[in-house]
N, C-alpha and C. Protein backbone atom coordinates (compact mmCIF):
# COMPACT_ATOMS: atom_id res chain seq x y z
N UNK A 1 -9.90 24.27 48.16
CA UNK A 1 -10.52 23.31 47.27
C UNK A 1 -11.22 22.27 48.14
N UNK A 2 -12.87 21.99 47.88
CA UNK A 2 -13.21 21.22 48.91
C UNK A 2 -12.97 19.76 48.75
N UNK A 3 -13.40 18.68 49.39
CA UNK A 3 -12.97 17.34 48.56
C UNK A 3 -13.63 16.90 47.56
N UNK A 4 -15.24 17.75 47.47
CA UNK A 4 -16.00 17.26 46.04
C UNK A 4 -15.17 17.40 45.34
N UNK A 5 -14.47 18.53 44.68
CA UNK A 5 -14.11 19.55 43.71
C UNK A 5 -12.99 18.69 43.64
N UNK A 6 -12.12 17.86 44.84
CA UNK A 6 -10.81 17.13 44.42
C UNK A 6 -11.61 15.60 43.74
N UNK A 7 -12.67 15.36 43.69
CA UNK A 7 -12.98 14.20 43.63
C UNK A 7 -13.33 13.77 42.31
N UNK A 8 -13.90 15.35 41.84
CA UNK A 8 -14.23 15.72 40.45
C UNK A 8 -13.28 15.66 39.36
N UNK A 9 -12.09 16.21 40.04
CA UNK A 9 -10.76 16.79 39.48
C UNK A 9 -10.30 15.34 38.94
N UNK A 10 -10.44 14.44 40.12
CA UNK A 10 -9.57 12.81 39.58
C UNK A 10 -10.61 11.96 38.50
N UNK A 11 -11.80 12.04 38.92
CA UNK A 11 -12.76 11.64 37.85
C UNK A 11 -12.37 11.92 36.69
N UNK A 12 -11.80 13.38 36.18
CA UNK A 12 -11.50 13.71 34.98
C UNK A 12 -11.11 13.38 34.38
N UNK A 13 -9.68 13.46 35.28
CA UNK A 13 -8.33 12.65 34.81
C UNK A 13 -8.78 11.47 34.48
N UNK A 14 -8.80 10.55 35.50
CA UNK A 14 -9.40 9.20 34.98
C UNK A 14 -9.91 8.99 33.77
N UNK A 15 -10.94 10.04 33.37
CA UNK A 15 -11.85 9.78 31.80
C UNK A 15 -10.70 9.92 30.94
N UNK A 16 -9.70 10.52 31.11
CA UNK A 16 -8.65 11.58 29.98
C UNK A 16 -8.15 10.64 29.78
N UNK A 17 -7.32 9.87 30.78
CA UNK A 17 -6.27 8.67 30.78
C UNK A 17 -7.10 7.47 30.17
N UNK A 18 -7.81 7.22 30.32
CA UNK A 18 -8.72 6.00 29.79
C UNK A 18 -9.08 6.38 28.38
N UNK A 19 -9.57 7.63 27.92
CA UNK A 19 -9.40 7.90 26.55
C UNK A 19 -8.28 8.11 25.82
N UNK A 20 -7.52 8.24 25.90
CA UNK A 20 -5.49 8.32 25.60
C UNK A 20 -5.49 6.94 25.71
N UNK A 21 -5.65 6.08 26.26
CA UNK A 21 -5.54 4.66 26.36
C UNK A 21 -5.88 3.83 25.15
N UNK A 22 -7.31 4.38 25.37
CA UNK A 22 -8.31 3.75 23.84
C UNK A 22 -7.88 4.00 22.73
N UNK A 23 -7.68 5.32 22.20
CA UNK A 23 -7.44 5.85 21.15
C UNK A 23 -5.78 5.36 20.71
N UNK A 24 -5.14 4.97 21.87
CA UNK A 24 -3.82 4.31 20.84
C UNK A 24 -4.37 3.08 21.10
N UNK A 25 -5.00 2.12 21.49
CA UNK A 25 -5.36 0.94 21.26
C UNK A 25 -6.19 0.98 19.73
N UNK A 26 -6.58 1.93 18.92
CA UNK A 26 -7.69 1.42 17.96
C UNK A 26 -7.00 1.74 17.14
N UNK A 27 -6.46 0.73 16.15
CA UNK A 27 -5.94 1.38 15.34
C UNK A 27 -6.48 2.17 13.67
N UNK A 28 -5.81 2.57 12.95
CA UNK A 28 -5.96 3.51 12.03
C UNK A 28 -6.47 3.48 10.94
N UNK A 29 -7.57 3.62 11.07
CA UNK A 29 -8.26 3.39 9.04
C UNK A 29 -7.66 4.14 8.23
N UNK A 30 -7.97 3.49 7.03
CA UNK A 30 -7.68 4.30 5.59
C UNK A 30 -9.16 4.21 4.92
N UNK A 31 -9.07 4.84 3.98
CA UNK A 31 -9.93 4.40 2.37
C UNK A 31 -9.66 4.23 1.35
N UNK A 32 -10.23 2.83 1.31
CA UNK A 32 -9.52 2.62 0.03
C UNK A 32 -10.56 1.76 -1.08
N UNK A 33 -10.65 1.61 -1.88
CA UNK A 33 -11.75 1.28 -3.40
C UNK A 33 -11.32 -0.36 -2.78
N UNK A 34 -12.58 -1.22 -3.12
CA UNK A 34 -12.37 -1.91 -3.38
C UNK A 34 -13.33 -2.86 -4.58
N UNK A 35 -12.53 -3.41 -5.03
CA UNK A 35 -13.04 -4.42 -6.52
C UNK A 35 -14.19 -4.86 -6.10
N UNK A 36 -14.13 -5.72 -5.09
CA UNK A 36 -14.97 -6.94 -5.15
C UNK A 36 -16.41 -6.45 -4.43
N UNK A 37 -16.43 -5.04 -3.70
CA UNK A 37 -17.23 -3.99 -3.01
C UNK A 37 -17.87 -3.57 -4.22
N UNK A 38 -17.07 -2.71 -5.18
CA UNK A 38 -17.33 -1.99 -6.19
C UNK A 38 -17.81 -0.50 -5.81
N UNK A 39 -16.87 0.12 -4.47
CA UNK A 39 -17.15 0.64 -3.82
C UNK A 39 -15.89 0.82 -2.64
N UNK A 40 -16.07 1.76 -2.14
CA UNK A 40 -14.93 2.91 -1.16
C UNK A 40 -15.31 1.98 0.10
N UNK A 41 -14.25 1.52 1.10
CA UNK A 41 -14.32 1.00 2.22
C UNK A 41 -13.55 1.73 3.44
N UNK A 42 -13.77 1.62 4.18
CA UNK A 42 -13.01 2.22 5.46
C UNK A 42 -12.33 0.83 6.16
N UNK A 43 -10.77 0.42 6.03
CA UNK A 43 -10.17 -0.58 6.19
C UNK A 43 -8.57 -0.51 7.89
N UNK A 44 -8.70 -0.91 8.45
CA UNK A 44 -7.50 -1.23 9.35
C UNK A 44 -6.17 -0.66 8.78
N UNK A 45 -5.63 -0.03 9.15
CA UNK A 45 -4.14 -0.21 8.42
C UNK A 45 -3.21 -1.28 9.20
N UNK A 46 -2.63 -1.41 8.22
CA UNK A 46 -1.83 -2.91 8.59
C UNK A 46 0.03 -2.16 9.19
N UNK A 47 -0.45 -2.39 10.43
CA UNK A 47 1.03 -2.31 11.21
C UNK A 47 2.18 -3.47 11.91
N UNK A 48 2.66 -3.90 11.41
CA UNK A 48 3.36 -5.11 11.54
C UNK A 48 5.21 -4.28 12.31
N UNK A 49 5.66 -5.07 13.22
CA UNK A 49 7.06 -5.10 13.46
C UNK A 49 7.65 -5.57 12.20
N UNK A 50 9.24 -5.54 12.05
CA UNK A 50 10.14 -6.15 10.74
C UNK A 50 10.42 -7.36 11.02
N UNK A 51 10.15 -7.97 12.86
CA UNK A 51 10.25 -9.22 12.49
C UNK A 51 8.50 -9.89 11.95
N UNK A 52 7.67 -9.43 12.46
CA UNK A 52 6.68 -9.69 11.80
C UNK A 52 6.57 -10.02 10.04
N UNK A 53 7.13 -9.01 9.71
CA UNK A 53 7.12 -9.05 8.11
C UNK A 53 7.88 -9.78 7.55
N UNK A 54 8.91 -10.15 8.33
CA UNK A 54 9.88 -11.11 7.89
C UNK A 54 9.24 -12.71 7.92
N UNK A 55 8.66 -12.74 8.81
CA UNK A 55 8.22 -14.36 8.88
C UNK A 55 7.22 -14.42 8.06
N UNK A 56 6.41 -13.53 7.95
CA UNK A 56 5.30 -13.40 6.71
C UNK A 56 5.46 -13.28 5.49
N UNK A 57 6.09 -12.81 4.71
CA UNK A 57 6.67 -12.96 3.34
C UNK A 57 8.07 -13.35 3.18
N UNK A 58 7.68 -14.36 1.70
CA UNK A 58 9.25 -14.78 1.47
C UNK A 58 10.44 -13.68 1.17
N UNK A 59 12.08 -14.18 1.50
CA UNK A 59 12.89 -13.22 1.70
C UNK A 59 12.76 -12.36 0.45
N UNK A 60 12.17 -12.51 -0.96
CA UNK A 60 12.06 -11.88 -2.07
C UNK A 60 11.12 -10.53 -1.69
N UNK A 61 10.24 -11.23 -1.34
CA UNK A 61 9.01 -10.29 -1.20
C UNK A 61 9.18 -8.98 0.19
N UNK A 62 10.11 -9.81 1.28
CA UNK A 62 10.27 -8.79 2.14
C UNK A 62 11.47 -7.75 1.87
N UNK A 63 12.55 -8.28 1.13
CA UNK A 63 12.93 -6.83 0.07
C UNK A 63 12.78 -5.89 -0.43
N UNK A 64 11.90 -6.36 -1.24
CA UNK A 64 10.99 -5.39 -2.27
C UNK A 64 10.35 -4.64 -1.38
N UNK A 65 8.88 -5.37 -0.79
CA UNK A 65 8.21 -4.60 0.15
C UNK A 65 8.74 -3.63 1.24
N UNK A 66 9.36 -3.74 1.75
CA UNK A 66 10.01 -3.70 3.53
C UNK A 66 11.31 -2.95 3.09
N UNK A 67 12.08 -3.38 2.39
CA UNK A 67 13.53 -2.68 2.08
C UNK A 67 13.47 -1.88 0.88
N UNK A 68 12.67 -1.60 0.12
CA UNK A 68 13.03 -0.87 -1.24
C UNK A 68 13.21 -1.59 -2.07
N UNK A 69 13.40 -2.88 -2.32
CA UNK A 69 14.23 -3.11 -3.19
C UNK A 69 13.51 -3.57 -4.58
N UNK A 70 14.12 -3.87 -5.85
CA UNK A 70 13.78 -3.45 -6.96
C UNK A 70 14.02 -5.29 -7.48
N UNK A 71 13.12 -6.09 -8.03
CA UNK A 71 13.30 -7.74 -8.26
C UNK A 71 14.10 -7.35 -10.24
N UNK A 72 14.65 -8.45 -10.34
CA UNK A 72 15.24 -8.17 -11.96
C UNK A 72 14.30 -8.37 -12.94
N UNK A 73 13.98 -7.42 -14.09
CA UNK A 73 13.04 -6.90 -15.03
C UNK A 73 13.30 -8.25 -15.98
N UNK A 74 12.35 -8.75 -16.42
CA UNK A 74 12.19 -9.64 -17.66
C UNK A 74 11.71 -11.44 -17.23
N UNK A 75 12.40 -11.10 -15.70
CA UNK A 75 12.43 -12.72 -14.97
C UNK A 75 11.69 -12.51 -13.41
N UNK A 76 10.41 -12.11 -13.87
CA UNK A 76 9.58 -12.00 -13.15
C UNK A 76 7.85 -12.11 -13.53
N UNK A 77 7.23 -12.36 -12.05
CA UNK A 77 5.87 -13.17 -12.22
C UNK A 77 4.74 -12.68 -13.55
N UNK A 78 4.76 -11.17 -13.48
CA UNK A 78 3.34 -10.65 -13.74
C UNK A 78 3.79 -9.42 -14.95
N UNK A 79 5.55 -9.12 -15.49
CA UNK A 79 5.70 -8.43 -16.47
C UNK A 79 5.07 -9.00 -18.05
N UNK A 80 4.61 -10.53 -17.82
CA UNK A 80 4.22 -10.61 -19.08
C UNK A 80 3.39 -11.27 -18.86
N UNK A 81 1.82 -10.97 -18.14
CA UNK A 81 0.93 -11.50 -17.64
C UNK A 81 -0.50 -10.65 -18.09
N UNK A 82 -1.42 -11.91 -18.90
CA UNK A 82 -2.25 -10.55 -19.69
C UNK A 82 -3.76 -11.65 -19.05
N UNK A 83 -4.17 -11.96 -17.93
CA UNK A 83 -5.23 -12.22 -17.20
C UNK A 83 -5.96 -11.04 -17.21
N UNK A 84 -7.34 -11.24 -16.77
CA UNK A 84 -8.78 -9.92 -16.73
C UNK A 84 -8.32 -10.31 -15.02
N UNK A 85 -8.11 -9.34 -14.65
CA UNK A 85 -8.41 -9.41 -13.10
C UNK A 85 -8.06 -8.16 -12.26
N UNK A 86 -7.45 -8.65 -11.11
CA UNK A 86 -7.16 -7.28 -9.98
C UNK A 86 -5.88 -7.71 -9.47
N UNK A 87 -4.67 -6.80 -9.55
CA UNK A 87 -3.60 -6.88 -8.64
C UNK A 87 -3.32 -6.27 -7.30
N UNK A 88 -2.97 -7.37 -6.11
CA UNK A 88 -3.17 -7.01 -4.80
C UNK A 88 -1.92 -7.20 -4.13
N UNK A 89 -1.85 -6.01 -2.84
CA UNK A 89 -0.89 -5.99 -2.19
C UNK A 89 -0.29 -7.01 -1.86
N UNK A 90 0.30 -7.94 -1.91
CA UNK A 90 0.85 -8.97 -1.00
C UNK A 90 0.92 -9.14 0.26
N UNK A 91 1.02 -8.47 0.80
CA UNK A 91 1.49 -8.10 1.96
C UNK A 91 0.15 -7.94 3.07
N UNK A 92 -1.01 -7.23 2.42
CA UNK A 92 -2.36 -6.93 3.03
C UNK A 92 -3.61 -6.88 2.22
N UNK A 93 -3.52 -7.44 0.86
CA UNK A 93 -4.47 -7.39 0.47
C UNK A 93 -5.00 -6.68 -0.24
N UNK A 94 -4.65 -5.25 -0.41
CA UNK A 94 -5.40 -4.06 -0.47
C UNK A 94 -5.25 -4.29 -1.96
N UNK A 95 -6.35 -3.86 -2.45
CA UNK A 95 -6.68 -3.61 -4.23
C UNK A 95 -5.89 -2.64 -4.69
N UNK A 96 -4.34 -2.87 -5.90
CA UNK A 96 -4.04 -2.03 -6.17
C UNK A 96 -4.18 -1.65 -7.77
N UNK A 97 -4.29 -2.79 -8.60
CA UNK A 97 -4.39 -2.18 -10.12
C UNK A 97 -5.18 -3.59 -10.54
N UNK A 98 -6.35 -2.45 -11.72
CA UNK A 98 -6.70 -3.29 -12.38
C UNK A 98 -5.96 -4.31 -13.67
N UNK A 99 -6.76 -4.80 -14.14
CA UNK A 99 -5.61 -5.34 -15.38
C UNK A 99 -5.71 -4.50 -16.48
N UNK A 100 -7.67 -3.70 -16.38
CA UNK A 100 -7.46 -3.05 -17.83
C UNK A 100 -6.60 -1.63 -17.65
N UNK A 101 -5.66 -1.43 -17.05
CA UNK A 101 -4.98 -0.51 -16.94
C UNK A 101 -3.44 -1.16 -17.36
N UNK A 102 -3.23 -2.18 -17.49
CA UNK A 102 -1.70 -2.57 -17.90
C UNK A 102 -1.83 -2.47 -18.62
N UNK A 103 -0.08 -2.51 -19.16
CA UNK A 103 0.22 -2.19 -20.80
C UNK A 103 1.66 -2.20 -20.53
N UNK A 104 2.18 -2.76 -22.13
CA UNK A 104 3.16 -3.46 -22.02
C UNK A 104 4.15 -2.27 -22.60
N UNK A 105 4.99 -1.92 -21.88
CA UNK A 105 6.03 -0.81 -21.37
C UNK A 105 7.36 -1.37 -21.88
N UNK A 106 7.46 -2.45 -22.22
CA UNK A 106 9.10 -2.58 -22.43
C UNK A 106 10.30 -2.89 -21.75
N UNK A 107 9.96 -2.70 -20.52
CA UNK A 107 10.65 -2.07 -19.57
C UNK A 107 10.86 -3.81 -18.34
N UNK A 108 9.84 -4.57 -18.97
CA UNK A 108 10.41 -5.75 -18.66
C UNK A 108 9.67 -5.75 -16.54
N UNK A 109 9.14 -4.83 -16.34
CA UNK A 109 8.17 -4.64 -14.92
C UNK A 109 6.68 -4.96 -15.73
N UNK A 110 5.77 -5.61 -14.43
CA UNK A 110 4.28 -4.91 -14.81
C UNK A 110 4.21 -3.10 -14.71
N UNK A 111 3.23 -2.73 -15.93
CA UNK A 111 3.18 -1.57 -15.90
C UNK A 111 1.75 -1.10 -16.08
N UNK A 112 1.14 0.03 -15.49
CA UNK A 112 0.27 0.58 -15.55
C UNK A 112 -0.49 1.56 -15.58
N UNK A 113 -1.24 2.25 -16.07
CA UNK A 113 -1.62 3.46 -16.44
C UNK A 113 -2.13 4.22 -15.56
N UNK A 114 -3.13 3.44 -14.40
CA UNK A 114 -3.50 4.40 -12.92
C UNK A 114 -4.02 3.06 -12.36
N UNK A 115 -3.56 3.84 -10.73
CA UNK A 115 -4.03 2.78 -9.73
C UNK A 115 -5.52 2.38 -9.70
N UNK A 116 -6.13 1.55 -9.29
CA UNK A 116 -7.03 0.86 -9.16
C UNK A 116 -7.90 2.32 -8.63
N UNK A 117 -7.71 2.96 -7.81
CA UNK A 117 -8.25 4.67 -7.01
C UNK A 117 -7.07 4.87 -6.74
N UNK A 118 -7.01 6.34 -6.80
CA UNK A 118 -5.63 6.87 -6.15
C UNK A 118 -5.61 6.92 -4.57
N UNK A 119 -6.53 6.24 -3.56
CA UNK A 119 -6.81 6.18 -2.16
C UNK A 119 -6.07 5.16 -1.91
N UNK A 120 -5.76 4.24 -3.32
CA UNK A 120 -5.54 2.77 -2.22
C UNK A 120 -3.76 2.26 -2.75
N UNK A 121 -2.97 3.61 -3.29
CA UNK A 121 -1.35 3.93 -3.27
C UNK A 121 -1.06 5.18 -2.77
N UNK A 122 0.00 5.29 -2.30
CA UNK A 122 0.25 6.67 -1.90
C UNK A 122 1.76 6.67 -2.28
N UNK A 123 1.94 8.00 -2.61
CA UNK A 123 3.45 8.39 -3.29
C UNK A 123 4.53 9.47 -2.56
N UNK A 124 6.07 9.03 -2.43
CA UNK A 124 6.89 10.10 -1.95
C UNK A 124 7.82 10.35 -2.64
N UNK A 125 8.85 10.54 -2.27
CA UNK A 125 9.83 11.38 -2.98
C UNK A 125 10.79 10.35 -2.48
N UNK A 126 11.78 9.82 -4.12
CA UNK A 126 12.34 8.94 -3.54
C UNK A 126 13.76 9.62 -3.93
N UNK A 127 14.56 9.87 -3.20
CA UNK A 127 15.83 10.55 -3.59
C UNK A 127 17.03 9.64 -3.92
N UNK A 128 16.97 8.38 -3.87
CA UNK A 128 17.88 7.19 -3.98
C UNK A 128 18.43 7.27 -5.21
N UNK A 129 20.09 6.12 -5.54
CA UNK A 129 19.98 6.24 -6.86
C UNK A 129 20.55 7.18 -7.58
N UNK A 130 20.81 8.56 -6.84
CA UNK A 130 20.89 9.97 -7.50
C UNK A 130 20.60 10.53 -8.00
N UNK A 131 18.61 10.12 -8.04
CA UNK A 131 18.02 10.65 -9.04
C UNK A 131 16.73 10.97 -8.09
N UNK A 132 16.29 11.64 -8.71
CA UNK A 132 14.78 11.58 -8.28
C UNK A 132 13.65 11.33 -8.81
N UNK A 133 12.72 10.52 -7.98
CA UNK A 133 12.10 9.84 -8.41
C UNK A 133 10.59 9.99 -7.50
N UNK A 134 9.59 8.92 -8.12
CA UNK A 134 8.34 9.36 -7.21
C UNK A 134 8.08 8.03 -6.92
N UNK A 135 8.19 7.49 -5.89
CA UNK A 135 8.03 5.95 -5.19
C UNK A 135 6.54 5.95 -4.81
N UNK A 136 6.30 4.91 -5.35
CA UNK A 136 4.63 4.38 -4.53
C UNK A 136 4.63 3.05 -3.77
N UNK A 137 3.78 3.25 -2.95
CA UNK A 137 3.86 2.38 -1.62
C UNK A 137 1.75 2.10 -1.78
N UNK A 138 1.88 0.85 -0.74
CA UNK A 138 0.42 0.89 -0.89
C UNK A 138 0.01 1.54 1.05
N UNK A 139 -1.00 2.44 0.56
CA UNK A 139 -1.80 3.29 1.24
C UNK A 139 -2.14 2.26 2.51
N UNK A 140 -2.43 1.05 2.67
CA UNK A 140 -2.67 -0.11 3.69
C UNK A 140 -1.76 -0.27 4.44
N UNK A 141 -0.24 -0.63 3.99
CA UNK A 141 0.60 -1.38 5.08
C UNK A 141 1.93 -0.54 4.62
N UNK A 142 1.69 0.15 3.77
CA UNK A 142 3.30 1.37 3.49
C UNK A 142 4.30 0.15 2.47
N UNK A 143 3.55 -0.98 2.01
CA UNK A 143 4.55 -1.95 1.27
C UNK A 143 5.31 -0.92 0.54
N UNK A 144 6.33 -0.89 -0.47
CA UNK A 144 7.23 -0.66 -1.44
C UNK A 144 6.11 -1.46 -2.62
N UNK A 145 6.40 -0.68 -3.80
CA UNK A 145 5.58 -1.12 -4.87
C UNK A 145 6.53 -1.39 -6.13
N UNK A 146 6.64 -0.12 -6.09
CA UNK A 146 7.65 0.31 -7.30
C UNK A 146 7.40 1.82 -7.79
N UNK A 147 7.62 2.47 -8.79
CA UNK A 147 8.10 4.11 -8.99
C UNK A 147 7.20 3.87 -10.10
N UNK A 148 6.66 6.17 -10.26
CA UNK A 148 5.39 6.29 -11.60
C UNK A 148 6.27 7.23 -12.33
N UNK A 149 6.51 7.25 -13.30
CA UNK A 149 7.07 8.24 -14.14
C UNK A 149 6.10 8.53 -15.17
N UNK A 150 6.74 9.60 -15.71
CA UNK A 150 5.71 10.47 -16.67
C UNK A 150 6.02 10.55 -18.22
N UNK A 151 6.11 8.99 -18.59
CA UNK A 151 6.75 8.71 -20.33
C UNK A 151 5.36 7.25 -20.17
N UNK A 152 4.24 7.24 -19.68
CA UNK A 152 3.46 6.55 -19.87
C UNK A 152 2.31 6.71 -20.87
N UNK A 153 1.29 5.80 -21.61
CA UNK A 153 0.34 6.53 -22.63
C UNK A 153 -0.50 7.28 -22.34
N UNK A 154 -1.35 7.21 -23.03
CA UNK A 154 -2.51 8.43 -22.91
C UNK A 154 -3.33 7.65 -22.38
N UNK A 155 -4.80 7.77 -21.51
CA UNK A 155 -4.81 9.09 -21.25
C UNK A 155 -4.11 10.07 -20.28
N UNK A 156 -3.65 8.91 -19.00
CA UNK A 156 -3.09 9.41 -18.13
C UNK A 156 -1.38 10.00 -18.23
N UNK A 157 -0.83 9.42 -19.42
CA UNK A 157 0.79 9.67 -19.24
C UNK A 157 1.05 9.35 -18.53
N UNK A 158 1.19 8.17 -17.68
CA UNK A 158 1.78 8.00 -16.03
C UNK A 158 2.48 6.30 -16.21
N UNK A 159 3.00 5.76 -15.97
CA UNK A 159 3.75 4.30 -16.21
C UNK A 159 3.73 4.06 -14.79
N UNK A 160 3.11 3.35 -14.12
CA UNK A 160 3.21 2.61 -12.54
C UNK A 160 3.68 1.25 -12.91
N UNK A 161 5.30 1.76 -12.61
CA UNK A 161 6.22 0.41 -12.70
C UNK A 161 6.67 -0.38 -12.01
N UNK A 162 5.75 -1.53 -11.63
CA UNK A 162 6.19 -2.34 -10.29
C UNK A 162 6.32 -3.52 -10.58
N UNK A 163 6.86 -3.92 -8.77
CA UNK A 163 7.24 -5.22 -8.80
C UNK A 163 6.40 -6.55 -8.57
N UNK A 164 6.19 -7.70 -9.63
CA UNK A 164 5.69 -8.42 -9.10
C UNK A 164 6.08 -8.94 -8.15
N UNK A 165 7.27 -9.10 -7.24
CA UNK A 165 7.24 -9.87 -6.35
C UNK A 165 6.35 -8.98 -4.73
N UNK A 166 5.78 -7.75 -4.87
CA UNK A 166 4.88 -7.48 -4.15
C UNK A 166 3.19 -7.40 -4.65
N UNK A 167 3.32 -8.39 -5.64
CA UNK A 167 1.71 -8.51 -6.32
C UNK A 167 1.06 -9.46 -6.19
N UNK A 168 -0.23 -9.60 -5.96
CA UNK A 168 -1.00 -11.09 -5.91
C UNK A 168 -2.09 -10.97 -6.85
N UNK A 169 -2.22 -11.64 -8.23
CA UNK A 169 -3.48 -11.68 -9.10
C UNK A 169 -4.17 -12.21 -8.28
N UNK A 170 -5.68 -11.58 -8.91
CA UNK A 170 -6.83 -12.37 -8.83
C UNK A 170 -7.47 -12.41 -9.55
N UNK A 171 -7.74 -13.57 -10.05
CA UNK A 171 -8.92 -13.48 -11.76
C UNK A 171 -9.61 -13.47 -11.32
N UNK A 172 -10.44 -12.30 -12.49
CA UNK A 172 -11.97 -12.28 -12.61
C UNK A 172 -12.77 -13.61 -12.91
N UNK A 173 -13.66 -13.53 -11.97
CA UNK A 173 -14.65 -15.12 -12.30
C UNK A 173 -15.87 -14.35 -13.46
């Protein structure tokens, strides 16, 4: 091997390692609809440590969001909240339901018929509980939302039952 050919060889490397470098430095888009766009955006995803999230939302909100957890039905912000506007992640912002999609469920949660786009929630399998269930999270920062079951109206049949304490209105001007 002559020394060009070794000289070439490290050049390579060099480019390889410097691109492996970059590419975990940039972090990760999504797409997701947004309201105020009226229109599909290509957005950051929001990666935070748990102490991060902790100093950033109150201990209610980092529950819900961050731990799963579920706020008590009837004594909360946005189950009986009938504003024209847009409900947003808490946590990052991200556009998740309109208002003309709520509807009043009973059930003592905000409830809703479909996400704002289905780009900007994403859903798993929540096995907790002893039941199973279909958990939605928002597509931006992986918040906890709350669970969609399938006893919702027409047209969609779908009930997206969440928590206000991971919601932020915004009225329509």
């Amino acid at each position: 091997m002559t020394s060009h050919s070794r000289g070439f060889q490290g050049f390579v490397l060099a480019g390889l390692v410097l691109a492996v470098v970059a590419a975990a430095t940039v972090p990760p888009t999504v797409r997701v609809y947004s309201a105020e766009r009226k229109g599909y955006v290509m957005v950051e995803k929001v990666v935070k440590t748990d102490e991060q999230w902790k100093r950033e939302l109150t201990p209610e909100q980092y529950q819900v969001a961050r731990k799963r957890g579920t706020e008590a039905a009837f004594a909360n912000r946005y189950w009986d909240h009938h504003e024209k506007g847009v409900y947003k992640c808490v946590a990052c912002g991200n556009d998740l339901f309109d208002s003309t999609a709520k509807f009043d469920s009973g059930t003592g949660w905000p409830s809703f018929t479909r996400p704002i786009a289905k780009e900007n929630v994403g859903l798993e399998v929540d096995w907790s509980l002893g039941s199973v269930r279909d958990e939605v999270h928002c597509s931006r920062c992986g918040s906890h939302l709350g669970h969609v079951f399938d006893d919702g109206p027409k047209p969609t049949g779908l009930r997206y039952c969440m928590n206000s304490a991971v919601l932020r209105f915004e009225k329509k001007s």
